[in-house]
N, C-alpha and C. Protein backbone atom coordinates (compact mmCIF):
# COMPACT_ATOMS: atom_id res chain seq x y z
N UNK A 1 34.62 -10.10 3.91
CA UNK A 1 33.43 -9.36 4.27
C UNK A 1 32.75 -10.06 5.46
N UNK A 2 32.24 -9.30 6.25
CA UNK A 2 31.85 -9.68 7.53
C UNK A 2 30.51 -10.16 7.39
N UNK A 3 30.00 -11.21 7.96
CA UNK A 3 28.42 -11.94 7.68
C UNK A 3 27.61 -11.30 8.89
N UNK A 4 26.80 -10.70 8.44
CA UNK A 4 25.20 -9.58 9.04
C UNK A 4 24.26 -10.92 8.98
N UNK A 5 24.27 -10.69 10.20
CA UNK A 5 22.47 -11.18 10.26
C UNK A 5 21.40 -10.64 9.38
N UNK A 6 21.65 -9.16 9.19
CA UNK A 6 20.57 -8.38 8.79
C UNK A 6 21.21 -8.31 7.13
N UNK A 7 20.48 -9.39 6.29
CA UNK A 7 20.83 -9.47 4.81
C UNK A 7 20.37 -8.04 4.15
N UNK A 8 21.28 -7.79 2.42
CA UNK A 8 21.22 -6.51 1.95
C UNK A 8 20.00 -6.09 1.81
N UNK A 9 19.77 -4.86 2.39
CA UNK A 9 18.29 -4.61 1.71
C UNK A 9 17.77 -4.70 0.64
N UNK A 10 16.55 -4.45 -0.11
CA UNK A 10 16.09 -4.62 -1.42
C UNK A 10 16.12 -3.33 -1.98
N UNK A 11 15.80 -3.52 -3.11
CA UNK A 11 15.34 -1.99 -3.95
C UNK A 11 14.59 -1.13 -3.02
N UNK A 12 14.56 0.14 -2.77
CA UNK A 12 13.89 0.49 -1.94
C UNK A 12 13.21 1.89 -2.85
N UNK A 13 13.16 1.72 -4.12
CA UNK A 13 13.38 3.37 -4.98
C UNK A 13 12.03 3.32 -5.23
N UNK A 14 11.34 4.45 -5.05
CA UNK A 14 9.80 4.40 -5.11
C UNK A 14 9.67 4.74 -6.46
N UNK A 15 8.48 3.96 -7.03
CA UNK A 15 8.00 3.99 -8.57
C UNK A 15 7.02 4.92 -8.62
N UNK A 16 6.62 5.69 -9.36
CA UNK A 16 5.92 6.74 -8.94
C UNK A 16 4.99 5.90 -10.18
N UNK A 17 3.59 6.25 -10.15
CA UNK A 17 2.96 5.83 -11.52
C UNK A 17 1.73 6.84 -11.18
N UNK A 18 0.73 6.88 -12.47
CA UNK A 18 -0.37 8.02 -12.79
C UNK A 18 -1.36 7.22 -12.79
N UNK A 19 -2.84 7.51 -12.26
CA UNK A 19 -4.24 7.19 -12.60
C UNK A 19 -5.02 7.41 -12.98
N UNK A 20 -6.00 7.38 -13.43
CA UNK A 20 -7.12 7.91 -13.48
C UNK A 20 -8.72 7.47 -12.34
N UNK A 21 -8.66 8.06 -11.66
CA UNK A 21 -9.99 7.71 -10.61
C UNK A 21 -11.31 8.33 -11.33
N UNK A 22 -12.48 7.28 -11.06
CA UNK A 22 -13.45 8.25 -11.12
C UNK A 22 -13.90 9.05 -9.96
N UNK A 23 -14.86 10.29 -10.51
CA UNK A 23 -15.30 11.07 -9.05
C UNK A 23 -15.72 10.29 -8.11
N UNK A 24 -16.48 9.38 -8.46
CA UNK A 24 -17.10 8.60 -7.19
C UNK A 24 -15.61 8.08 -6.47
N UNK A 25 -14.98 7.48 -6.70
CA UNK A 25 -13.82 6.78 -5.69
C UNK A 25 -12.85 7.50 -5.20
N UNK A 26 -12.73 8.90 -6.10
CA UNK A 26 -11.99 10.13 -5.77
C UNK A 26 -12.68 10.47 -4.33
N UNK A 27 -14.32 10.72 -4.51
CA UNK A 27 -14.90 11.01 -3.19
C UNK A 27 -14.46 10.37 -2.03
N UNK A 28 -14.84 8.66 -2.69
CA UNK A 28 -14.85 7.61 -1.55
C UNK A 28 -13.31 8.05 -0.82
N UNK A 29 -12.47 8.03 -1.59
CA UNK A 29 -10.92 8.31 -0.86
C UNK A 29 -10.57 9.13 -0.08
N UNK A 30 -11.38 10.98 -0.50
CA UNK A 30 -10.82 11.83 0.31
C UNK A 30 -12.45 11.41 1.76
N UNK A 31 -13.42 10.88 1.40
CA UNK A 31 -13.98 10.62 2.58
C UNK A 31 -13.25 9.61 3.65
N UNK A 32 -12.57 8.84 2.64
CA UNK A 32 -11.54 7.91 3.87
C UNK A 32 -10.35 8.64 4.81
N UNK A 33 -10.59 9.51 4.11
CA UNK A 33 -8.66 10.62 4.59
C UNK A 33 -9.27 11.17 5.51
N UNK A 34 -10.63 11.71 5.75
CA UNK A 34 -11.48 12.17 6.85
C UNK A 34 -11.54 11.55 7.95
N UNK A 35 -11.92 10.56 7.49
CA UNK A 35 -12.15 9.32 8.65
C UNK A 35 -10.92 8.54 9.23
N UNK A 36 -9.91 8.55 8.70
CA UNK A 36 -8.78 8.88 8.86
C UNK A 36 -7.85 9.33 9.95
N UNK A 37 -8.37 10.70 9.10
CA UNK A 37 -7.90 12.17 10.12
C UNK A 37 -8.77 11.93 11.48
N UNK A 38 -9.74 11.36 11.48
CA UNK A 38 -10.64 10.99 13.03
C UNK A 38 -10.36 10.41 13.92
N UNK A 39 -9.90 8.95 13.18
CA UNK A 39 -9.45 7.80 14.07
C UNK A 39 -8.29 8.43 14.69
N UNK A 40 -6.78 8.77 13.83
CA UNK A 40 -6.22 8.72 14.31
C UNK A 40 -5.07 10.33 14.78
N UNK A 41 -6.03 11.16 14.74
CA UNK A 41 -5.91 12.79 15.30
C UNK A 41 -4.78 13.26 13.86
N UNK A 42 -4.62 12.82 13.08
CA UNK A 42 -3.66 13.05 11.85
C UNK A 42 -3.64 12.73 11.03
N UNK A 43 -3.77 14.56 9.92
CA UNK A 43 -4.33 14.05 8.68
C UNK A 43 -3.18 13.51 7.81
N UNK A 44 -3.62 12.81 6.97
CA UNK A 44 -2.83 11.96 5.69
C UNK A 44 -3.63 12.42 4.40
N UNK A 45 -2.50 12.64 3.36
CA UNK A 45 -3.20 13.22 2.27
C UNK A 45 -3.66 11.44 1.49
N UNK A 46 -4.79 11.68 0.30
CA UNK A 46 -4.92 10.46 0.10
C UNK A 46 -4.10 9.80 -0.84
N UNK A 47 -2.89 10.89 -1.06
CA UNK A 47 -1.43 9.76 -2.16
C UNK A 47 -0.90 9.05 -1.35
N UNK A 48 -0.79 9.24 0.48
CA UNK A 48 -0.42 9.04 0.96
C UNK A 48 -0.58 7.76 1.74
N UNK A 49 -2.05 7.70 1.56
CA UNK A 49 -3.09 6.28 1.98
C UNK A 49 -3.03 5.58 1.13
N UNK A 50 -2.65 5.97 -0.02
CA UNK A 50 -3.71 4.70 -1.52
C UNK A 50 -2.66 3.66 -1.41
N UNK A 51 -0.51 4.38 -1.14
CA UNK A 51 0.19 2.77 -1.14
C UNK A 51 -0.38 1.89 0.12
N UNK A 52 -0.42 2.59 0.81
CA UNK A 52 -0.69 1.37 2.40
C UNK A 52 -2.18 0.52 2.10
N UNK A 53 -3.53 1.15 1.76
CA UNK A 53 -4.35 0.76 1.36
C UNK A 53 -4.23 -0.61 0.18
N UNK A 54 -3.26 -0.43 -0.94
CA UNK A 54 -3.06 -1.05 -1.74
C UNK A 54 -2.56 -2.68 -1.52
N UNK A 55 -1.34 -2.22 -0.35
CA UNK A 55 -0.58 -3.01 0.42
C UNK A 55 -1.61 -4.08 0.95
N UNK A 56 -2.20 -3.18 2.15
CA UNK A 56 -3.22 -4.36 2.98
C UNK A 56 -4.29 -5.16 2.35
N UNK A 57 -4.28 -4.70 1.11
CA UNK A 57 -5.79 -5.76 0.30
C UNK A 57 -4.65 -6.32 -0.09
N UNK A 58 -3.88 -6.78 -0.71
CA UNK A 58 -3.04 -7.19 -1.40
C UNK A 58 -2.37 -8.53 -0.21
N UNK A 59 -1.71 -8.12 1.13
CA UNK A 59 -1.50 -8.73 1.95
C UNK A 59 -3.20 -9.59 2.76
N UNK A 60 -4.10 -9.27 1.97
CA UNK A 60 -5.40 -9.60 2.58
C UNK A 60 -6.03 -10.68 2.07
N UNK A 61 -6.09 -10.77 0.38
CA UNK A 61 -6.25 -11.71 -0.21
C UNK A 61 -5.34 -13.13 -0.53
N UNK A 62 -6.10 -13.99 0.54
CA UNK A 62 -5.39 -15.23 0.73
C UNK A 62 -5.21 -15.88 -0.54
N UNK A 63 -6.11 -15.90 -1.58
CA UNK A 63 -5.78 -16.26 -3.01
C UNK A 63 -4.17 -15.94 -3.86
N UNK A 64 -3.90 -14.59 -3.59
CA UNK A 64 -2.73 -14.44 -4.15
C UNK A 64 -1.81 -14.35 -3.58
N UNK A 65 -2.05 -14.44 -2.00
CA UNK A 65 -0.81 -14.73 -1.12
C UNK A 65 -0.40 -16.27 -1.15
N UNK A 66 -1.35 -17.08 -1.16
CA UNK A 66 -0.89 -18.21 -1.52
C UNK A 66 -0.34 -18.70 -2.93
N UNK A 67 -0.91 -17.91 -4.06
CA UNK A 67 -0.26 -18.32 -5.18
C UNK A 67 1.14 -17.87 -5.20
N UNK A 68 1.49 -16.31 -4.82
CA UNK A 68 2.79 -16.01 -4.57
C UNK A 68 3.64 -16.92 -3.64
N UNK A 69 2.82 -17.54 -2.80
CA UNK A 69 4.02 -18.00 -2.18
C UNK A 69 4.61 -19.45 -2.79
N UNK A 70 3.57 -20.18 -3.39
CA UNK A 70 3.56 -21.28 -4.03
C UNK A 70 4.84 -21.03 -5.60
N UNK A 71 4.81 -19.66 -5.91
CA UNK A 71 5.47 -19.21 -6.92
C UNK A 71 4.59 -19.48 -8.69
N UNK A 72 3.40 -20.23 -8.32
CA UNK A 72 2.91 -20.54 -9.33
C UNK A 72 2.33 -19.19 -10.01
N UNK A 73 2.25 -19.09 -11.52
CA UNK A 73 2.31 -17.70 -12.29
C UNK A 73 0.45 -18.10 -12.47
């Protein structure tokens, strides 16, 4: 087998999962999809925002980026 620079990809199979929002953050969300749709001339529905949203706090908080990287549980 021939050696790739570009190692196998990962799982890539999207997990679908269910919530419950309250109205207030339901609001706050589709007011973000607005503002959104402003910045950047194209709308996004808000199932569509909440993974990327999720992502960037997640990539944001230096607390658990450092514990992940440290591997400590």
């Amino acid at each position: 087998m021939a050696e790739l620079r570009l190692p196998k990809l990962p799982d890539r199979t999207p997990i679908k999962i269910t919530i419950s929002l309250s109205p207030a953050l339901n609001r706050s969300l589709s007011e973000y999809a607005a503002l959104y749709s402003e910045a950047y001339g194209e709308p996004e529905p808000v199932h569509e925002l909440i993974p990327a949203m999720l992502a960037n706090f997640l990539e944001a908080d230096r607390a658990f980026m450092r514990r992940r990287r440290t591997g400590s549980s």
